[in-house]
Protein backbone atom coordinates (compact mmCIF):
# COMPACT_ATOMS: atom_id res chain seq x y z
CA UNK A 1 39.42 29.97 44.35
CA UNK A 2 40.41 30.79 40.64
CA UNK A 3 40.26 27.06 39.51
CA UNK A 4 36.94 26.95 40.62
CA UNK A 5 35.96 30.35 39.02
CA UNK A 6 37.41 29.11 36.05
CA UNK A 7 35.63 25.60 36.57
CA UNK A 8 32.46 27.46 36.73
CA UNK A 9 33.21 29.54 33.57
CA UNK A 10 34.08 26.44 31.89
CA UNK A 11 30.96 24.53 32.91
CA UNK A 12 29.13 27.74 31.74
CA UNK A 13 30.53 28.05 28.27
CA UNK A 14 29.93 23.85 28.04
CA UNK A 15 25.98 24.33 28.61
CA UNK A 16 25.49 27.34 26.41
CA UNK A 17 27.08 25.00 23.62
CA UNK A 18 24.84 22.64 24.21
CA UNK A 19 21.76 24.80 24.75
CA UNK A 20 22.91 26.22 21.18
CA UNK A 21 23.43 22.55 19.34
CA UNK A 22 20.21 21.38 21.25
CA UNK A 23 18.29 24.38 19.28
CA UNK A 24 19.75 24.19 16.47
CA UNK A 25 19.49 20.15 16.11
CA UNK A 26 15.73 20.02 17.50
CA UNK A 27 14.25 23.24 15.90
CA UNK A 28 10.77 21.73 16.60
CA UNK A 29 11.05 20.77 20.56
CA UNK A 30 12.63 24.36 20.96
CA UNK A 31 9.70 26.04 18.88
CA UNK A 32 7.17 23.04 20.82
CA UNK A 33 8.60 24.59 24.13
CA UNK A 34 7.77 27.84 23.12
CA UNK A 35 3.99 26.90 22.24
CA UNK A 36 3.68 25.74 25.82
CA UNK A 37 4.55 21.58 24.73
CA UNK A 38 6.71 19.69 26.56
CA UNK A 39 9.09 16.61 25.28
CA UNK A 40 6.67 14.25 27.13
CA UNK A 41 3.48 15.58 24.95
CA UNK A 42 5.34 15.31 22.34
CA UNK A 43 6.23 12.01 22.47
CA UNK A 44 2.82 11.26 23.78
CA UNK A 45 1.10 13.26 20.57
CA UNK A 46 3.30 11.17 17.94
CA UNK A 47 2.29 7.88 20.06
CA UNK A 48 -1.16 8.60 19.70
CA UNK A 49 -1.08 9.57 16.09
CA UNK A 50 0.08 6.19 15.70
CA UNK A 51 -2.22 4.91 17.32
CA UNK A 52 -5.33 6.92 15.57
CA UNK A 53 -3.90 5.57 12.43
CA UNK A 54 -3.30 2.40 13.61
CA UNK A 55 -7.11 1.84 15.31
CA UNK A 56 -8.36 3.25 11.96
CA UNK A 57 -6.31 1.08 9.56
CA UNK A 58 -7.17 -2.33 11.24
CA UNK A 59 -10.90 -0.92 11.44
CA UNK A 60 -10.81 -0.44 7.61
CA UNK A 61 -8.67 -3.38 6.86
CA UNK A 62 -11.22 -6.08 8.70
CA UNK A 63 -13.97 -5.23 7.52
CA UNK A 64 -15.97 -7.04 5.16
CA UNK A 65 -14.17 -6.22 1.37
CA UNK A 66 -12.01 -3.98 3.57
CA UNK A 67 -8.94 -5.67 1.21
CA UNK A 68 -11.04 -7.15 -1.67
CA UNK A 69 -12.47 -4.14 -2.53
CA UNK A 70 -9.69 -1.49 -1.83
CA UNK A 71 -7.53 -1.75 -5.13
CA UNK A 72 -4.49 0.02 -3.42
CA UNK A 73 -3.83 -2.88 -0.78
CA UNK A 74 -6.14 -6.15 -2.78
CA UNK A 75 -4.14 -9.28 -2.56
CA UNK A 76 -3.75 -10.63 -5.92
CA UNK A 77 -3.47 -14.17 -7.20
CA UNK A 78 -0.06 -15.03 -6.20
CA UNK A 79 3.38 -13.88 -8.48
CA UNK A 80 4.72 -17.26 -8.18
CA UNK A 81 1.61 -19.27 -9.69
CA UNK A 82 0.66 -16.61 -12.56
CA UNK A 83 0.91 -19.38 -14.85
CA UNK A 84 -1.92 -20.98 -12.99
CA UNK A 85 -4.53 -18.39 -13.25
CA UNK A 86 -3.59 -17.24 -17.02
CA UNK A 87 -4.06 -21.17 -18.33
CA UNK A 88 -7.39 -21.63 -16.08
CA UNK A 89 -8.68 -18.20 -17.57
CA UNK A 90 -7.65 -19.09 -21.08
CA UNK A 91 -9.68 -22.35 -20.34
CA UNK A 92 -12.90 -19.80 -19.56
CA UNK A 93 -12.54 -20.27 -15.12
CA UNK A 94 -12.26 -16.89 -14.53
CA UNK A 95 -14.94 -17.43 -11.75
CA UNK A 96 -12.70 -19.82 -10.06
CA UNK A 97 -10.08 -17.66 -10.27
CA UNK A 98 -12.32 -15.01 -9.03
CA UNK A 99 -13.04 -16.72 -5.45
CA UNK A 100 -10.08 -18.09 -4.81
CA UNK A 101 -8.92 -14.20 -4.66
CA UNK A 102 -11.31 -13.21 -2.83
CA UNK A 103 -11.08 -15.91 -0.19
CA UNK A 104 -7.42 -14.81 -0.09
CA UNK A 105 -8.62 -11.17 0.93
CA UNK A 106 -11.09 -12.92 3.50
CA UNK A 107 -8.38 -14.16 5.09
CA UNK A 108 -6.02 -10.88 5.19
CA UNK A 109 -9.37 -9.09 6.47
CA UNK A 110 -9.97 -11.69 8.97
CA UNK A 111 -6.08 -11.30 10.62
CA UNK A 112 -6.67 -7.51 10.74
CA UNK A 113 -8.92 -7.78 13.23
CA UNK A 114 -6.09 -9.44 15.47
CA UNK A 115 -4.02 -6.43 14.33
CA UNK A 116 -4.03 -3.10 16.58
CA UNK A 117 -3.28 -4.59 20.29
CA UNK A 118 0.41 -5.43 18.16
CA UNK A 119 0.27 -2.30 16.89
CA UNK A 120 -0.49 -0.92 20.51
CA UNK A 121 2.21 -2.94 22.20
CA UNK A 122 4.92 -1.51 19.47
CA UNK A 123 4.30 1.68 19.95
CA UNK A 124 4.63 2.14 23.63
CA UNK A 125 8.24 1.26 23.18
CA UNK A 126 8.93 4.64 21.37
CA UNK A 127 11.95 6.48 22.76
CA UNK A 128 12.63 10.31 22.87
CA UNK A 129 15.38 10.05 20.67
CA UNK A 130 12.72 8.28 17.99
CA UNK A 131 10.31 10.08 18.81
CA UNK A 132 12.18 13.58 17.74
CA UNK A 133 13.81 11.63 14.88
CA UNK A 134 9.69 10.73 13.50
CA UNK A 135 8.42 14.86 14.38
CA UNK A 136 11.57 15.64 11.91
CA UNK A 137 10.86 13.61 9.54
CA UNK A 138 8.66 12.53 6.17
CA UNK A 139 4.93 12.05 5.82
CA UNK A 140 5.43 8.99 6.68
CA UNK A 141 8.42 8.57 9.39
CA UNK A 142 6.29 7.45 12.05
CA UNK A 143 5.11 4.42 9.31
CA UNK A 144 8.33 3.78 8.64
CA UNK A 145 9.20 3.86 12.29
CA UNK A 146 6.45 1.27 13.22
CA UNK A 147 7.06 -0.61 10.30
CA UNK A 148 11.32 -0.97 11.30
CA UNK A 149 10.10 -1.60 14.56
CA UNK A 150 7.29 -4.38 14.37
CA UNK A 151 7.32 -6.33 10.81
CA UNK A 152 9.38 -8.97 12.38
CA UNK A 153 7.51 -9.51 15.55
CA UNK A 154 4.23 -8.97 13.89
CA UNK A 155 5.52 -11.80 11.40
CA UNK A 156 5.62 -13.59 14.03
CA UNK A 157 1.99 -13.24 15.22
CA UNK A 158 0.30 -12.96 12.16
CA UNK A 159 0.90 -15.85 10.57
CA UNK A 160 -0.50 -18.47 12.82
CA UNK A 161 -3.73 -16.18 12.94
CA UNK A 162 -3.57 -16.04 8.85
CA UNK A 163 -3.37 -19.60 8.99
CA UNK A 164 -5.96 -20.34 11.10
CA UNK A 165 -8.01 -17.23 8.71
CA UNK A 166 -7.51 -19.67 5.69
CA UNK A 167 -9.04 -22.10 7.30
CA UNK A 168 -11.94 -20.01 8.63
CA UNK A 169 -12.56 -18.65 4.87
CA UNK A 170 -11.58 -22.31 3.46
CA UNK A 171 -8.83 -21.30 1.48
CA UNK A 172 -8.36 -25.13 0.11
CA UNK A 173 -11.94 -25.47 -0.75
CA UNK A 174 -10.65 -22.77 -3.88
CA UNK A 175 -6.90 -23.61 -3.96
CA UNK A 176 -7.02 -27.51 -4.56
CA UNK A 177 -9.65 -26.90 -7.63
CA UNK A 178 -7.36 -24.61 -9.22
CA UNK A 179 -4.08 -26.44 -9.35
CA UNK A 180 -6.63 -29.37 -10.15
CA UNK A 181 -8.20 -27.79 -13.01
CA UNK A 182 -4.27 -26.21 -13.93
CA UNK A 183 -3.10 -29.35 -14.34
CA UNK A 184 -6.20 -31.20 -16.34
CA UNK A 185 -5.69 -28.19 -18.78
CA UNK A 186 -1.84 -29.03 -18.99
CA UNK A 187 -2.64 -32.75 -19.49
CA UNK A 188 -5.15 -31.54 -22.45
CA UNK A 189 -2.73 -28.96 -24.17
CA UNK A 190 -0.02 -31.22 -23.84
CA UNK A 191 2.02 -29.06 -21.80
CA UNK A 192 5.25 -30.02 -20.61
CA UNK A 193 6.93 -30.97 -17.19
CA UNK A 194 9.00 -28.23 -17.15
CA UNK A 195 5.77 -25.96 -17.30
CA UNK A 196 3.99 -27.45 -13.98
CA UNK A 197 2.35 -25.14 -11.94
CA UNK A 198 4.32 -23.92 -8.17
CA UNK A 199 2.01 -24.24 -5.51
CA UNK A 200 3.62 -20.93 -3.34
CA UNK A 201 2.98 -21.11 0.69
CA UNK A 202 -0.33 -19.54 0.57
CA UNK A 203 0.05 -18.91 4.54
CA UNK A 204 3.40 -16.45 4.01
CA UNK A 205 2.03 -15.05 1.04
CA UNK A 206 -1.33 -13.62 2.60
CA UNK A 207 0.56 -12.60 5.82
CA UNK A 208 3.11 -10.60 3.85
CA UNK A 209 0.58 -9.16 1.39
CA UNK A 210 -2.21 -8.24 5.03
CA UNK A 211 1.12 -6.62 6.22
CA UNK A 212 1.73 -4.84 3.65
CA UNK A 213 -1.59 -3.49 3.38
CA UNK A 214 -2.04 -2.57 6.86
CA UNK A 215 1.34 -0.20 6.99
CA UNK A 216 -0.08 1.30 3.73
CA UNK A 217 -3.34 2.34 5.22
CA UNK A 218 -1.30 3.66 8.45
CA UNK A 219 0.95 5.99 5.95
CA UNK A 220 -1.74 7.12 4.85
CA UNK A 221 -3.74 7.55 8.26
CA UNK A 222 -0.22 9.66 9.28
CA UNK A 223 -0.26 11.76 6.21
CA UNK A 224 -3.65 12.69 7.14
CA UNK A 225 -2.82 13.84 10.37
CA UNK A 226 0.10 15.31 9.43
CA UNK A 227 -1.36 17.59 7.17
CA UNK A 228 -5.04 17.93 7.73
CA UNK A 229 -6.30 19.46 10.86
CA UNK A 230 -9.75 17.78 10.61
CA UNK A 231 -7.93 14.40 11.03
CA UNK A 232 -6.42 15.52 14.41
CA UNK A 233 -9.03 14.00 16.19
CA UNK A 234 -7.58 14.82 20.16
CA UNK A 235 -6.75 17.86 21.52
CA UNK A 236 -3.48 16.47 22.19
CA UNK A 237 -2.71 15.87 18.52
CA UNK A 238 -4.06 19.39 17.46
CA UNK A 239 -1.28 20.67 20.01
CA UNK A 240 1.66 18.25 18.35
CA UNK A 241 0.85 18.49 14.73
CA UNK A 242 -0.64 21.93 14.93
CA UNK A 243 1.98 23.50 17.29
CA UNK A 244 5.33 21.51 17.08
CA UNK A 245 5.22 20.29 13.05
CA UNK A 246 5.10 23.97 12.15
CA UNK A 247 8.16 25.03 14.29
């Protein structure tokens, strides 16, 4: 009878030490709980901020200029063939160098559109443990999150749908006239061998660079929510963010 009185003590003293790290590790599920939230709204409130931001990023990001004309996420002439576009500018084709830029945003805005059911299908995966780690975190932990989570699968995926993109916007039709015209204006300076122009894998590029863009919109979809109460467009979110965040 006494070992099991003192089993019972012991089990006791065990859960109030956990009750007491619990509170004291998840301030904002304890202060959530309080507000009437449960761990499974929650989790379902950071979820669908993710997906708000997502659904509104891919929105912005395919449409037309949604990239060529947003200077925080425009996909510039590639790093690798800089040479290129300074030599066919100094030769006065800045218009050339002007469309083949754009037709690389075409193509990034094009992908987008293939974007948020990958988004979608990333985000159902969330865990609790994630979850509480993303409510605890930066501006943009769930971005980061998402971003951890998906760049490799969405890698994946994006690139055959860039390529196919390039092709839609015609990519070539702009590329192949600028190395061509690169390389007439090295014949007729004289330039070197040494000094040929790299032709970079236009395909990776654009996919890295649409990427890129599309988890910088979400931040910034996230820090939206996070901090301004217009942007919590459900009554679910005005619960999380409004409730749990400020726990």
């Amino acid at each position: 009878m006494k070992k099991c009185a003192l089993l019972v003590l012991l089990l006791a003293g065990l859960a109030l030490v956990c009750c007491a790290e619990l509170a004291t590790i998840l301030p904002e599920l304890a202060s959530a709980a309080g507000g009437g939230l449960t761990t499974e709204e929650i989790v379902a409130g950071l979820k669908e901020a993710l997906v708000v931001g997502a659904t509104n990023s891919s929105s912005t990001a395919a449409k037309n200029d949604g990239f060529n004309l947003n200077s925080a996420i425009r996909i510039p002439f590639p790093q690798e063939a800089i040479q290129v576009k300074k030599t066919l500018e100094d030769a006065g084709l800045n218009n050339l160098v002007s469309q083949f830029e754009t037709s690389l945003n075409r193509s990034a805005e094009e992908a987008s559109k293939k974007a948020l059911p990958i988004f979608k299908n990333a985000i159902t995966s969330m865990t609790i443990d994630e979850a509480v780690k993303i409510l605890r975190g930066s501006d943009y932990a769930a971005t980061e999150y998402l971003k951890t989570k998906t760049t490799a699968a969405l890698t994946a995926e994006f690139t055959p749908v860039v390529g196919n993109a390039l092709k839609t916007v015609n990519v070539t039709r702009y590329w192949t006239p600028v190395v061509t015209a690169y390389n007439m204006a090295r014949a007729v300076s004289g330039g070197s061998s040494s000094s040929k122009a790299i032709d970079p894998d236009l395909e990776a590029y654009v996919t890295g660079k649409a990427l890129e863009g599309l988890f910088y919109l979400i931040g910034e979809e996230e820090k939206k929510i996070r901090e301004d109460p217009a942007a919590r467009v459900t009554e679910l979110l005005q619960k999380v963010f409004g409730s749990a965040l400020r726990g």
